[in-house]
PDB file of N, CA and C in Angstrom:
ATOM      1  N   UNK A   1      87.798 -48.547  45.645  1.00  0.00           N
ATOM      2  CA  UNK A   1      89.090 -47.902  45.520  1.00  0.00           C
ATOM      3  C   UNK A   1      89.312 -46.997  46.728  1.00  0.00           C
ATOM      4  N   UNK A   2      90.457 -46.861  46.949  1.00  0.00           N
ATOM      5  CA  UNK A   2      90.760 -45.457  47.492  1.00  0.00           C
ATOM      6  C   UNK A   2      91.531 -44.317  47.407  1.00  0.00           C
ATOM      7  N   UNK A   3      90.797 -43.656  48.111  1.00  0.00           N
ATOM      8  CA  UNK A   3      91.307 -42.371  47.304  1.00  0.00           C
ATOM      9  C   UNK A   3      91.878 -41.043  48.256  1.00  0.00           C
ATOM     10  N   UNK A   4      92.932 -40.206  47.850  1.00  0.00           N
ATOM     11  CA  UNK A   4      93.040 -39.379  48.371  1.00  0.00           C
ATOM     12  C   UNK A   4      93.156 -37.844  48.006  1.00  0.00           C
ATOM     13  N   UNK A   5      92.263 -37.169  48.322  1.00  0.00           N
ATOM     14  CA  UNK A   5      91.777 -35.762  47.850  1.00  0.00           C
ATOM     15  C   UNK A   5      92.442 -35.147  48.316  1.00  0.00           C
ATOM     16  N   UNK A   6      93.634 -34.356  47.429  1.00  0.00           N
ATOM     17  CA  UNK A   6      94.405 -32.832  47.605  1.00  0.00           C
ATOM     18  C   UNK A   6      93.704 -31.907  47.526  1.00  0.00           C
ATOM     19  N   UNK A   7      94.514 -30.855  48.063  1.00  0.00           N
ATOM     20  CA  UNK A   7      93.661 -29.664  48.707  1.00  0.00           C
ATOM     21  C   UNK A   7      92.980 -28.687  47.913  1.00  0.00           C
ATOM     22  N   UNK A   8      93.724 -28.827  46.504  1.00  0.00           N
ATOM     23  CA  UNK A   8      93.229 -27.909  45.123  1.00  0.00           C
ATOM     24  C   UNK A   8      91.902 -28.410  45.121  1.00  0.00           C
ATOM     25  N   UNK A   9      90.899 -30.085  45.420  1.00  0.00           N
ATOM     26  CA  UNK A   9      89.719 -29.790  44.971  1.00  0.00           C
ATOM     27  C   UNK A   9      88.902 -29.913  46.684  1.00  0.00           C
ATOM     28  N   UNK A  10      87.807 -29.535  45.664  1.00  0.00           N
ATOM     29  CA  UNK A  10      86.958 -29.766  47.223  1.00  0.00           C
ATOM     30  C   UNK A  10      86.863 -31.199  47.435  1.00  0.00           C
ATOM     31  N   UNK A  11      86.662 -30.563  49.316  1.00  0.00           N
ATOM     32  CA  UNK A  11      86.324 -31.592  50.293  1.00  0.00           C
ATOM     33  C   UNK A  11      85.124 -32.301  50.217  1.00  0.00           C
ATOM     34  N   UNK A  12      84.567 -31.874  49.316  1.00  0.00           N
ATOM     35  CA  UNK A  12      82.789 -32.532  48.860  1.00  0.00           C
ATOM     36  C   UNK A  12      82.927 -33.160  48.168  1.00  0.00           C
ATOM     37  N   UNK A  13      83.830 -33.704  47.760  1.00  0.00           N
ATOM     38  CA  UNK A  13      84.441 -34.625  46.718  1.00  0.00           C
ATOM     39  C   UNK A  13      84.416 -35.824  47.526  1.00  0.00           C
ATOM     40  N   UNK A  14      84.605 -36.130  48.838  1.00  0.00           N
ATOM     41  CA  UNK A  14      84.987 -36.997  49.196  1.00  0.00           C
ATOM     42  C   UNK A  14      83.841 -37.539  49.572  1.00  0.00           C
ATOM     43  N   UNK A  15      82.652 -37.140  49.803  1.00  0.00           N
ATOM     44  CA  UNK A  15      81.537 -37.690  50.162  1.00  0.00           C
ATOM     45  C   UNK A  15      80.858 -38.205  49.047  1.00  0.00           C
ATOM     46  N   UNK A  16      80.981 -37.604  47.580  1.00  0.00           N
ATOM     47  CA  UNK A  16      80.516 -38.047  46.887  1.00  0.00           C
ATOM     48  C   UNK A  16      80.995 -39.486  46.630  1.00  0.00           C
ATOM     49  N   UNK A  17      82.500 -39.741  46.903  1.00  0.00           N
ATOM     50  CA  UNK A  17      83.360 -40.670  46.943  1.00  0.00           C
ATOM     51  C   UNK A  17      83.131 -42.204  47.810  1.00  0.00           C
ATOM     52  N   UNK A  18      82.143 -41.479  48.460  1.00  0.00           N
ATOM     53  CA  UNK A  18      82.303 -41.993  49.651  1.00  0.00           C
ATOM     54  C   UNK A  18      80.905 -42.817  49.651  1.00  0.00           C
ATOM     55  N   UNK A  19      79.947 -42.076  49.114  1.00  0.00           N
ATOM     56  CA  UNK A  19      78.479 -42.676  48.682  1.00  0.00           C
ATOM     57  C   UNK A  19      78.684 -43.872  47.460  1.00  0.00           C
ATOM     58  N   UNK A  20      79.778 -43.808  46.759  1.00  0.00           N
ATOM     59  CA  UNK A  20      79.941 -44.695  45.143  1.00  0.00           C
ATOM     60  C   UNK A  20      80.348 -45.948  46.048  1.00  0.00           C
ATOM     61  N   UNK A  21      80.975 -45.915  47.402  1.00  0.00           N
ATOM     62  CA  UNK A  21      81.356 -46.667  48.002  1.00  0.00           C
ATOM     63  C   UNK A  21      82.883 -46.995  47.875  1.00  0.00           C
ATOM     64  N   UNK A  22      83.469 -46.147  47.926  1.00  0.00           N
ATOM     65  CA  UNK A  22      85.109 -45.941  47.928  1.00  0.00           C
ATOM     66  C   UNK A  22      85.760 -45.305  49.013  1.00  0.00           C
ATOM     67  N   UNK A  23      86.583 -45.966  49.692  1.00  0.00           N
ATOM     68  CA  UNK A  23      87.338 -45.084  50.491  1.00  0.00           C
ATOM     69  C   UNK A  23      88.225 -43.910  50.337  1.00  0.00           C
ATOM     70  N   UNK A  24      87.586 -42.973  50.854  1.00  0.00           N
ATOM     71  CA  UNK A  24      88.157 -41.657  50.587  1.00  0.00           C
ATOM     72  C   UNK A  24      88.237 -40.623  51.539  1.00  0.00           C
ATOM     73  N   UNK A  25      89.645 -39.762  51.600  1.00  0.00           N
ATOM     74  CA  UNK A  25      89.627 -38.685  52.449  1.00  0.00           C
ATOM     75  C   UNK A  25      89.809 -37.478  52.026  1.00  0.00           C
ATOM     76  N   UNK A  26      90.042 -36.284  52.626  1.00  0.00           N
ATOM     77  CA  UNK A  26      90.731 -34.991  52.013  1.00  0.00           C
ATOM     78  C   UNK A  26      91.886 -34.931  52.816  1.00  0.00           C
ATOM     79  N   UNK A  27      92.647 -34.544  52.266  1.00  0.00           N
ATOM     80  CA  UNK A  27      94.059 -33.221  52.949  1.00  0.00           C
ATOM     81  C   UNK A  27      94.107 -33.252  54.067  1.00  0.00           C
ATOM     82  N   UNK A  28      92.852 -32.244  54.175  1.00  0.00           N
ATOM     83  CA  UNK A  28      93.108 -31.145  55.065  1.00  0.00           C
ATOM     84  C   UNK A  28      92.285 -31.858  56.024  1.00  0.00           C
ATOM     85  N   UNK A  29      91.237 -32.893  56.238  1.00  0.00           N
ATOM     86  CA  UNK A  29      90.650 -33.542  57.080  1.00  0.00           C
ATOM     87  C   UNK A  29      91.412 -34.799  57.729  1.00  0.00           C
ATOM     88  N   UNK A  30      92.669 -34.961  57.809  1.00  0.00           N
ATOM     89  CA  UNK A  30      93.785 -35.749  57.998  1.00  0.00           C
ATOM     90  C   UNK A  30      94.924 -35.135  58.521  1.00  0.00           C
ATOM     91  N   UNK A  31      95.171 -33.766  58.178  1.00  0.00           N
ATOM     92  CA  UNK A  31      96.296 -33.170  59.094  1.00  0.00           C
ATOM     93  C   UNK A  31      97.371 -32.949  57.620  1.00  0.00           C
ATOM     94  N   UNK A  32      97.094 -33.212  56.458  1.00  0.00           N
ATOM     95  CA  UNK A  32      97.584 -33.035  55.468  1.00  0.00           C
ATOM     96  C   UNK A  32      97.475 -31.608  54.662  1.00  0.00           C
ATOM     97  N   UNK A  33      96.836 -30.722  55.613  1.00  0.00           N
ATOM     98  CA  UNK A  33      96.867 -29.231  54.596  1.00  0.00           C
ATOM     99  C   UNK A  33      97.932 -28.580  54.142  1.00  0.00           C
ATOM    100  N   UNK A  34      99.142 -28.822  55.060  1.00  0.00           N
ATOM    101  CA  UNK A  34     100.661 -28.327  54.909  1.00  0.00           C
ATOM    102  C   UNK A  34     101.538 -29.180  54.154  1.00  0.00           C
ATOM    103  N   UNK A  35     101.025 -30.333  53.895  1.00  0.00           N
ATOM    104  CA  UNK A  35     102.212 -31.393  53.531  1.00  0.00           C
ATOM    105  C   UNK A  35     102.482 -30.854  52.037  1.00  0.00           C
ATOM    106  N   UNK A  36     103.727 -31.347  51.755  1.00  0.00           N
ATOM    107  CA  UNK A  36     104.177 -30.814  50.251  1.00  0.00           C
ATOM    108  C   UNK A  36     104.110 -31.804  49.168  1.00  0.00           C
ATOM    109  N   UNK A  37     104.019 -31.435  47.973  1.00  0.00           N
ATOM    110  CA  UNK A  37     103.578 -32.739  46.966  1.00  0.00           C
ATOM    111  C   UNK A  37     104.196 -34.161  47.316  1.00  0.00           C
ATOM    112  N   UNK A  38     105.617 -34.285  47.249  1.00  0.00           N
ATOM    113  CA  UNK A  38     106.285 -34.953  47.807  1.00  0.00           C
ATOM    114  C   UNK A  38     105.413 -35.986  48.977  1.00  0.00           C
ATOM    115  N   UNK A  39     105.372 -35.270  50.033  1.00  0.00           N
ATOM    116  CA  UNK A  39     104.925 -36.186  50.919  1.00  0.00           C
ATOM    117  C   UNK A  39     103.638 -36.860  51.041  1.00  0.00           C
ATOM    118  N   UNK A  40     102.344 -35.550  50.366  1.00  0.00           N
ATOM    119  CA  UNK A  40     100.987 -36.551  49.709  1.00  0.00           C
ATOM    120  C   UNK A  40     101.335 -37.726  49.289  1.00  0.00           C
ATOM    121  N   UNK A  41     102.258 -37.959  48.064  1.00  0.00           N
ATOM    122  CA  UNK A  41     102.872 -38.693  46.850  1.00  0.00           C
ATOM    123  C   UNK A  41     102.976 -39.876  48.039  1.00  0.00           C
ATOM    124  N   UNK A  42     103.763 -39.646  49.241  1.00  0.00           N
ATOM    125  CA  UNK A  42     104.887 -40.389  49.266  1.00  0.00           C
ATOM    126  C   UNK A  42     103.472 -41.544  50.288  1.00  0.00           C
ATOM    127  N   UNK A  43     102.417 -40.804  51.166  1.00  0.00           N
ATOM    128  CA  UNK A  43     101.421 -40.787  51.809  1.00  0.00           C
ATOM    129  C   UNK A  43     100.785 -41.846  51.129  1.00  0.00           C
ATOM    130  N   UNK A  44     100.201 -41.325  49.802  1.00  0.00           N
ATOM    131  CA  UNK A  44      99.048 -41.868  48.970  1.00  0.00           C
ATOM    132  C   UNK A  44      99.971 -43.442  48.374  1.00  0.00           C
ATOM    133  N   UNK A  45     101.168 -43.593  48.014  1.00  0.00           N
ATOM    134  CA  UNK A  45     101.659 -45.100  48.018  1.00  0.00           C
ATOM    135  C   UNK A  45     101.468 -45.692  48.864  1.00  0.00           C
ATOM    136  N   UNK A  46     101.841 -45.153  49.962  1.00  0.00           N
ATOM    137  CA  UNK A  46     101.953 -46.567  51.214  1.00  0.00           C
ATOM    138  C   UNK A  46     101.043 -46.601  51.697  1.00  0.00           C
ATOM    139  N   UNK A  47      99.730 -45.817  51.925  1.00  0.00           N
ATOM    140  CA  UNK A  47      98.132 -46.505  52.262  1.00  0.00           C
ATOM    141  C   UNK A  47      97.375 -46.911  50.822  1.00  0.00           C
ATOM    142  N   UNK A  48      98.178 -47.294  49.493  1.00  0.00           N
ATOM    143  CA  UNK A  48      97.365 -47.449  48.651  1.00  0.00           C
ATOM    144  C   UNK A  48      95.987 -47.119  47.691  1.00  0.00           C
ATOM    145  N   UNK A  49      96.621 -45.278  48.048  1.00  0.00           N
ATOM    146  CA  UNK A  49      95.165 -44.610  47.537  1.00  0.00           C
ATOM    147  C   UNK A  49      95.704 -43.831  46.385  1.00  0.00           C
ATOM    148  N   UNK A  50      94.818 -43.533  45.591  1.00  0.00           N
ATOM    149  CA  UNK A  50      94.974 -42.878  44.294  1.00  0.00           C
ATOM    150  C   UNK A  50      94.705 -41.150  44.482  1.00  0.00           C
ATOM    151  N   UNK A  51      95.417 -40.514  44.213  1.00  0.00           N
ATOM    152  CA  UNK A  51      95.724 -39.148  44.486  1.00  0.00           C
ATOM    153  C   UNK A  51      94.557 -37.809  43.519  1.00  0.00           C
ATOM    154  N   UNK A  52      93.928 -37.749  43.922  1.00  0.00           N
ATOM    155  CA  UNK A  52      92.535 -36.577  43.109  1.00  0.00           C
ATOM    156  C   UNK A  52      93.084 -35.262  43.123  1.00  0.00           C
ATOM    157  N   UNK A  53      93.331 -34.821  42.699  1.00  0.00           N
ATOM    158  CA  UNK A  53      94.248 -33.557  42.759  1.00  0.00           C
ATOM    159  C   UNK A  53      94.097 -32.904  41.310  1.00  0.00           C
ATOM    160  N   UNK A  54      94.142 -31.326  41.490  1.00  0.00           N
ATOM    161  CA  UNK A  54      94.457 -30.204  40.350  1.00  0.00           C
ATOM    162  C   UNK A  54      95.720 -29.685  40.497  1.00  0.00           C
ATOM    163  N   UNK A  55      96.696 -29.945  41.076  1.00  0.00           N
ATOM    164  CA  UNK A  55      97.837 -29.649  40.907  1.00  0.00           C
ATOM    165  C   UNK A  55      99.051 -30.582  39.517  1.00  0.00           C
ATOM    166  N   UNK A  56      98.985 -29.292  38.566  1.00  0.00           N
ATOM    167  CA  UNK A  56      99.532 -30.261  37.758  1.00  0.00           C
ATOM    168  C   UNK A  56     101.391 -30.916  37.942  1.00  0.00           C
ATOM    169  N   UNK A  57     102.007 -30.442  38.941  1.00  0.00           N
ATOM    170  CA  UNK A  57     102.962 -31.280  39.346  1.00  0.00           C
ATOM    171  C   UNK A  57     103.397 -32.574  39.513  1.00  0.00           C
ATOM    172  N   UNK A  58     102.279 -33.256  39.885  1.00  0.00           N
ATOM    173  CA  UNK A  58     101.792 -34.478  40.414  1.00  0.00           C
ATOM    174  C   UNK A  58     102.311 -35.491  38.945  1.00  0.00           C
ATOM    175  N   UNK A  59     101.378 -35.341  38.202  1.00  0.00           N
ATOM    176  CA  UNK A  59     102.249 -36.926  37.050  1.00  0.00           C
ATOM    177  C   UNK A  59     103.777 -36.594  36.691  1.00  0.00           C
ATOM    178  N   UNK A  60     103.968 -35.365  36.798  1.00  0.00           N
ATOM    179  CA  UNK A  60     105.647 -35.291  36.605  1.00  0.00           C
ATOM    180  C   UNK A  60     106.566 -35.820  37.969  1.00  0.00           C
ATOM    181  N   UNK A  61     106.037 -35.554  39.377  1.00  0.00           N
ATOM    182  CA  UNK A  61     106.698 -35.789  40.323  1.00  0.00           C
ATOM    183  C   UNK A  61     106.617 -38.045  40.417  1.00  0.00           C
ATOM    184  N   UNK A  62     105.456 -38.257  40.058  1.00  0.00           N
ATOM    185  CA  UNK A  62     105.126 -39.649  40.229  1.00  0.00           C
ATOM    186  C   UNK A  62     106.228 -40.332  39.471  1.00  0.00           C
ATOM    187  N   UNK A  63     106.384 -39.987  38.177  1.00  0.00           N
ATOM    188  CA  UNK A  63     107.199 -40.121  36.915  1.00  0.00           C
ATOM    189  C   UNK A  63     108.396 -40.016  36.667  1.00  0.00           C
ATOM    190  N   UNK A  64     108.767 -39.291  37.832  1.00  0.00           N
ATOM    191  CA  UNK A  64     110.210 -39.077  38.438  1.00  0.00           C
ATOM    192  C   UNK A  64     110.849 -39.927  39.388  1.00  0.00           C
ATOM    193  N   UNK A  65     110.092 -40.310  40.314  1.00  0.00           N
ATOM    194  CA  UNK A  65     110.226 -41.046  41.463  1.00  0.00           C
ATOM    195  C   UNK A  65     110.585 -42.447  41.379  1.00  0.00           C
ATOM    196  N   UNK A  66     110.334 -42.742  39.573  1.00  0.00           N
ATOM    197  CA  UNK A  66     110.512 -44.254  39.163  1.00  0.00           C
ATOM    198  C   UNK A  66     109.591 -45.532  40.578  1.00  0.00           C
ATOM    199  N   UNK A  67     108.598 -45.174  41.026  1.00  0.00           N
ATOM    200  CA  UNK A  67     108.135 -45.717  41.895  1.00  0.00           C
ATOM    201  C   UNK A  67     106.938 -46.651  41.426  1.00  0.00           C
ATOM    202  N   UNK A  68     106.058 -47.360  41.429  1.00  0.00           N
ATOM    203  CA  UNK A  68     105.131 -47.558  41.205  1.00  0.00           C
ATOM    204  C   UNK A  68     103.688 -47.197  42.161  1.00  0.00           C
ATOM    205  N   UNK A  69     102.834 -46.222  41.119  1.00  0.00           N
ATOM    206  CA  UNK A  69     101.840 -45.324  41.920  1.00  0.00           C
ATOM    207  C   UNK A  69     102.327 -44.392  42.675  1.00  0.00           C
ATOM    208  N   UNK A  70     101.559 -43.799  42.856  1.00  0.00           N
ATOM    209  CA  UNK A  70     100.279 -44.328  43.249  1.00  0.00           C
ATOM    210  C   UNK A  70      99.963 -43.357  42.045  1.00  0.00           C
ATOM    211  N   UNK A  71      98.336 -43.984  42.147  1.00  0.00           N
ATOM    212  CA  UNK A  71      97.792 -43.544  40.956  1.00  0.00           C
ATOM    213  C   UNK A  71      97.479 -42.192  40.675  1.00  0.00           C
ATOM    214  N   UNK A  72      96.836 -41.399  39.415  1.00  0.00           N
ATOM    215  CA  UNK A  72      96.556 -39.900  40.163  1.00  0.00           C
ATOM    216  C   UNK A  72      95.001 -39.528  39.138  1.00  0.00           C
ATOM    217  N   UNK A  73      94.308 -39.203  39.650  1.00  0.00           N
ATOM    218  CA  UNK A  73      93.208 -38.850  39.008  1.00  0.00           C
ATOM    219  C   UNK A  73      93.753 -36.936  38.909  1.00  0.00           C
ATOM    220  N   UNK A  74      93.807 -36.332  37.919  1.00  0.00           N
ATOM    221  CA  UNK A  74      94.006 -34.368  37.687  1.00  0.00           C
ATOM    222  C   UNK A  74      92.923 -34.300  36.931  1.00  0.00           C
ATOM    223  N   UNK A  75      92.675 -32.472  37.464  1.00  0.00           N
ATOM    224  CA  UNK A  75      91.391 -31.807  36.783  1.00  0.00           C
ATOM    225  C   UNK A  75      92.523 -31.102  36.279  1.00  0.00           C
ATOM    226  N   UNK A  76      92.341 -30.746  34.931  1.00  0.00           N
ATOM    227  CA  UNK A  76      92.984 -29.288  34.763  1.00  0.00           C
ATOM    228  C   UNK A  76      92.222 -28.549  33.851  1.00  0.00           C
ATOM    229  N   UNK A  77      90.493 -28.120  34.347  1.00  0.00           N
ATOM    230  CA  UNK A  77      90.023 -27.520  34.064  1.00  0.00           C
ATOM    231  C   UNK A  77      88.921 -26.944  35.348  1.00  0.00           C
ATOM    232  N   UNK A  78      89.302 -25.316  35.095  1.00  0.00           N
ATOM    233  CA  UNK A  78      88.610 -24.459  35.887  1.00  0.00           C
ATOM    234  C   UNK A  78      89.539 -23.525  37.003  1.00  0.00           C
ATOM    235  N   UNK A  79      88.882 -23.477  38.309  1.00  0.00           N
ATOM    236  CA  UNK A  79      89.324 -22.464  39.165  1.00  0.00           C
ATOM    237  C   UNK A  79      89.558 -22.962  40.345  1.00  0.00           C
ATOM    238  N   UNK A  80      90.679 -22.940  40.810  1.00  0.00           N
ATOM    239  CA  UNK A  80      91.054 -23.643  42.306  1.00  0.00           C
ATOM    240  C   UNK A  80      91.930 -23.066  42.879  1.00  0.00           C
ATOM    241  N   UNK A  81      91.295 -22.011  43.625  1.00  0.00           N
ATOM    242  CA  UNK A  81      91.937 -21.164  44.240  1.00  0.00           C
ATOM    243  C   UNK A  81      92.842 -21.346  45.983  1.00  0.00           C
ATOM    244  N   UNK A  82      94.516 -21.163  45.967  1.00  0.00           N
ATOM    245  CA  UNK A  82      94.492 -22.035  46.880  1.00  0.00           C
ATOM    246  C   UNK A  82      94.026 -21.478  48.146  1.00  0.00           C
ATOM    247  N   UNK A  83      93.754 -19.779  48.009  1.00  0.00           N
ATOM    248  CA  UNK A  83      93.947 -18.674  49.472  1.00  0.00           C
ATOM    249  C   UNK A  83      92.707 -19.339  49.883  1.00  0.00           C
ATOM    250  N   UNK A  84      91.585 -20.487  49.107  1.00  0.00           N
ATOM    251  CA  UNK A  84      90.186 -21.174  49.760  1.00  0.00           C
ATOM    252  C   UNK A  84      90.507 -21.896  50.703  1.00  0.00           C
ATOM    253  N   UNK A  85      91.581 -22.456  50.489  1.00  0.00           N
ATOM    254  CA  UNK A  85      92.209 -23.717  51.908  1.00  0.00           C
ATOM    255  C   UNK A  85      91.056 -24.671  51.421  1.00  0.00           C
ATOM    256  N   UNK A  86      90.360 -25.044  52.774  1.00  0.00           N
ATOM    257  CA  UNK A  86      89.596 -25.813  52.531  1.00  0.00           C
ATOM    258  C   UNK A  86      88.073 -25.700  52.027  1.00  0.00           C
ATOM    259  N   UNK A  87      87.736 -24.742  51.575  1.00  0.00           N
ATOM    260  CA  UNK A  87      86.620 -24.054  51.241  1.00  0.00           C
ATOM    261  C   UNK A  87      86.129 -24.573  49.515  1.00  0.00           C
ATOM    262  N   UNK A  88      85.658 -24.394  49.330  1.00  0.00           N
ATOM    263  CA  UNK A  88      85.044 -24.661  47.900  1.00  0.00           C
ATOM    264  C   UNK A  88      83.903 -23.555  47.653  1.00  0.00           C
ATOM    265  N   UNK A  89      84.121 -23.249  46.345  1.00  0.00           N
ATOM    266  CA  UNK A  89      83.434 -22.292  45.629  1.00  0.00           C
ATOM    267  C   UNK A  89      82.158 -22.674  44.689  1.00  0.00           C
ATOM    268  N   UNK A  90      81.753 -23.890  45.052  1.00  0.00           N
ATOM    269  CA  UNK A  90      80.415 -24.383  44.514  1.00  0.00           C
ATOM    270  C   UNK A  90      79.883 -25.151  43.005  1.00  0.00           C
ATOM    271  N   UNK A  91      81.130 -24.169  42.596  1.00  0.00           N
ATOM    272  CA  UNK A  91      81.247 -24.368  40.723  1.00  0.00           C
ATOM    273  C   UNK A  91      81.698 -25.825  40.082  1.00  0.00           C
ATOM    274  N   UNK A  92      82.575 -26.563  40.885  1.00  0.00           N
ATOM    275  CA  UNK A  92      83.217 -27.537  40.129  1.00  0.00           C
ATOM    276  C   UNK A  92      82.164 -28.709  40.093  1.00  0.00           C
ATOM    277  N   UNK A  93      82.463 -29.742  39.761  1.00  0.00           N
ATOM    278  CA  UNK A  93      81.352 -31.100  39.874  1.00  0.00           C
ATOM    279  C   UNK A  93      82.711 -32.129  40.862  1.00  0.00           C
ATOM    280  N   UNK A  94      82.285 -32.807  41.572  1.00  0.00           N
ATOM    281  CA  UNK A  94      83.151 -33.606  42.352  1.00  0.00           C
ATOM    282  C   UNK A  94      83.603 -34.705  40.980  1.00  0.00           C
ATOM    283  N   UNK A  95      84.583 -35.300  41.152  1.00  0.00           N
ATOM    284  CA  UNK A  95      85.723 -36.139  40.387  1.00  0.00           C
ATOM    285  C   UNK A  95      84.237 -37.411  40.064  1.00  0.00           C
ATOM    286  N   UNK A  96      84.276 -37.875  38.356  1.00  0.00           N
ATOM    287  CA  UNK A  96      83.838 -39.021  38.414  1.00  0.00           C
ATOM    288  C   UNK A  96      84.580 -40.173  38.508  1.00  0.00           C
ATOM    289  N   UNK A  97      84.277 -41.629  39.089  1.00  0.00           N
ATOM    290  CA  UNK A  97      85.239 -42.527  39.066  1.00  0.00           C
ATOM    291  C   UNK A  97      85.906 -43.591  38.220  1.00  0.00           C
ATOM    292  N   UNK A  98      86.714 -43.760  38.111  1.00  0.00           N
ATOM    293  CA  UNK A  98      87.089 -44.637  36.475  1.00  0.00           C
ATOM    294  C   UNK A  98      88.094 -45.554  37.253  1.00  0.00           C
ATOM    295  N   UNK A  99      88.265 -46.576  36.864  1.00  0.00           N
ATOM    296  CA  UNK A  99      89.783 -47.384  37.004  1.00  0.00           C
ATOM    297  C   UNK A  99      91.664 -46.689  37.156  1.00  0.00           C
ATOM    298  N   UNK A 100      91.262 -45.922  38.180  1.00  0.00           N
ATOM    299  CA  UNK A 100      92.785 -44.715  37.480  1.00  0.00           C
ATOM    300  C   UNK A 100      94.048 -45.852  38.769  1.00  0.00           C
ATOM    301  N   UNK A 101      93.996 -46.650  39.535  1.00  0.00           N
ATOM    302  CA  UNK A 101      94.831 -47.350  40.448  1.00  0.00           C
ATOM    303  C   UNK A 101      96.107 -47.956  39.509  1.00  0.00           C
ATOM    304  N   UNK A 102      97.062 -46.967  39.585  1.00  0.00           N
ATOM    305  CA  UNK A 102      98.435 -47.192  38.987  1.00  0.00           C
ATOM    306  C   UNK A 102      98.282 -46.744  37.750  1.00  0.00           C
ATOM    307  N   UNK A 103      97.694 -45.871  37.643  1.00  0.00           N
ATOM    308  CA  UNK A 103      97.689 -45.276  35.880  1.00  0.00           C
ATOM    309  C   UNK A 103      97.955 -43.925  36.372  1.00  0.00           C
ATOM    310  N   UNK A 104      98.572 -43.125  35.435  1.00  0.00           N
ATOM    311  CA  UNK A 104      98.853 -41.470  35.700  1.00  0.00           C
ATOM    312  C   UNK A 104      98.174 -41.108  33.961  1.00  0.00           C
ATOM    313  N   UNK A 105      96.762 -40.487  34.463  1.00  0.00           N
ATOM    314  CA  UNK A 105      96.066 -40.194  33.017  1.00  0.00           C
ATOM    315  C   UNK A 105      95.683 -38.714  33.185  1.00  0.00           C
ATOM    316  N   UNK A 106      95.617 -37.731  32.545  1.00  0.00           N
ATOM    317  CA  UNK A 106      94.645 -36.703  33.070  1.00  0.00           C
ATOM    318  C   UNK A 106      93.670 -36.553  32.178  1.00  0.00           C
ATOM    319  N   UNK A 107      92.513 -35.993  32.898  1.00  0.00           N
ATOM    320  CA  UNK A 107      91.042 -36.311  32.794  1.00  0.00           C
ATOM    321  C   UNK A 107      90.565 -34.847  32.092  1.00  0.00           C
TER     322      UNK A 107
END
């Protein structure tokens, strides 16, 4: 699969991602730290990657868009602070992987 990691989780996510053998990036390691939901959204369709993200905006904006996908893997449990940028605070566990490509489920 692939995947694309918003900035709410860590960037260590992607390596773990990356060892399962999935293509995966972050945000902010792409030039994506500024971009606005919208344009992740609009990003993660047209290279065909599924969106990892704690921002709970995301299945409402997908859902709106009447588009198909992209997919979205959400945490909405814990602490994701955004003043970290790209930093991570050690605590979370990186995303496990499931079939989420064109499904909007939260986890």
């Amino acid at each position: 699969m692939r995947f694309l990691v918003d900035m709410p989780v860590t960037p260590d996510a992607v390596s773990h991602l990356q060892a399962a053998g999935h293509d995966a990036i972050h945000a902010c390691s792409v030039g994506l730290a500024q971009a606005t939901d919208p344009e992740i959204i609009e990003i993660a369709r047209r290279d065909g990657r599924v969106v990892v993200t704690a921002d709970l905006d995301y299945p409402r904006l997908v859902l709106l868009s009447d588009a198909a996908g992209p997919g979205i893997v959400l945490f909405r449990r814990g602490s994701y602070p955004r003043h970290r940028g790209c930093g991570w605070d050690g605590r979370h566990r990186p995303p496990r992987v499931g079939h989420a490509a064109g499904k909007t489920t939260p986890l």
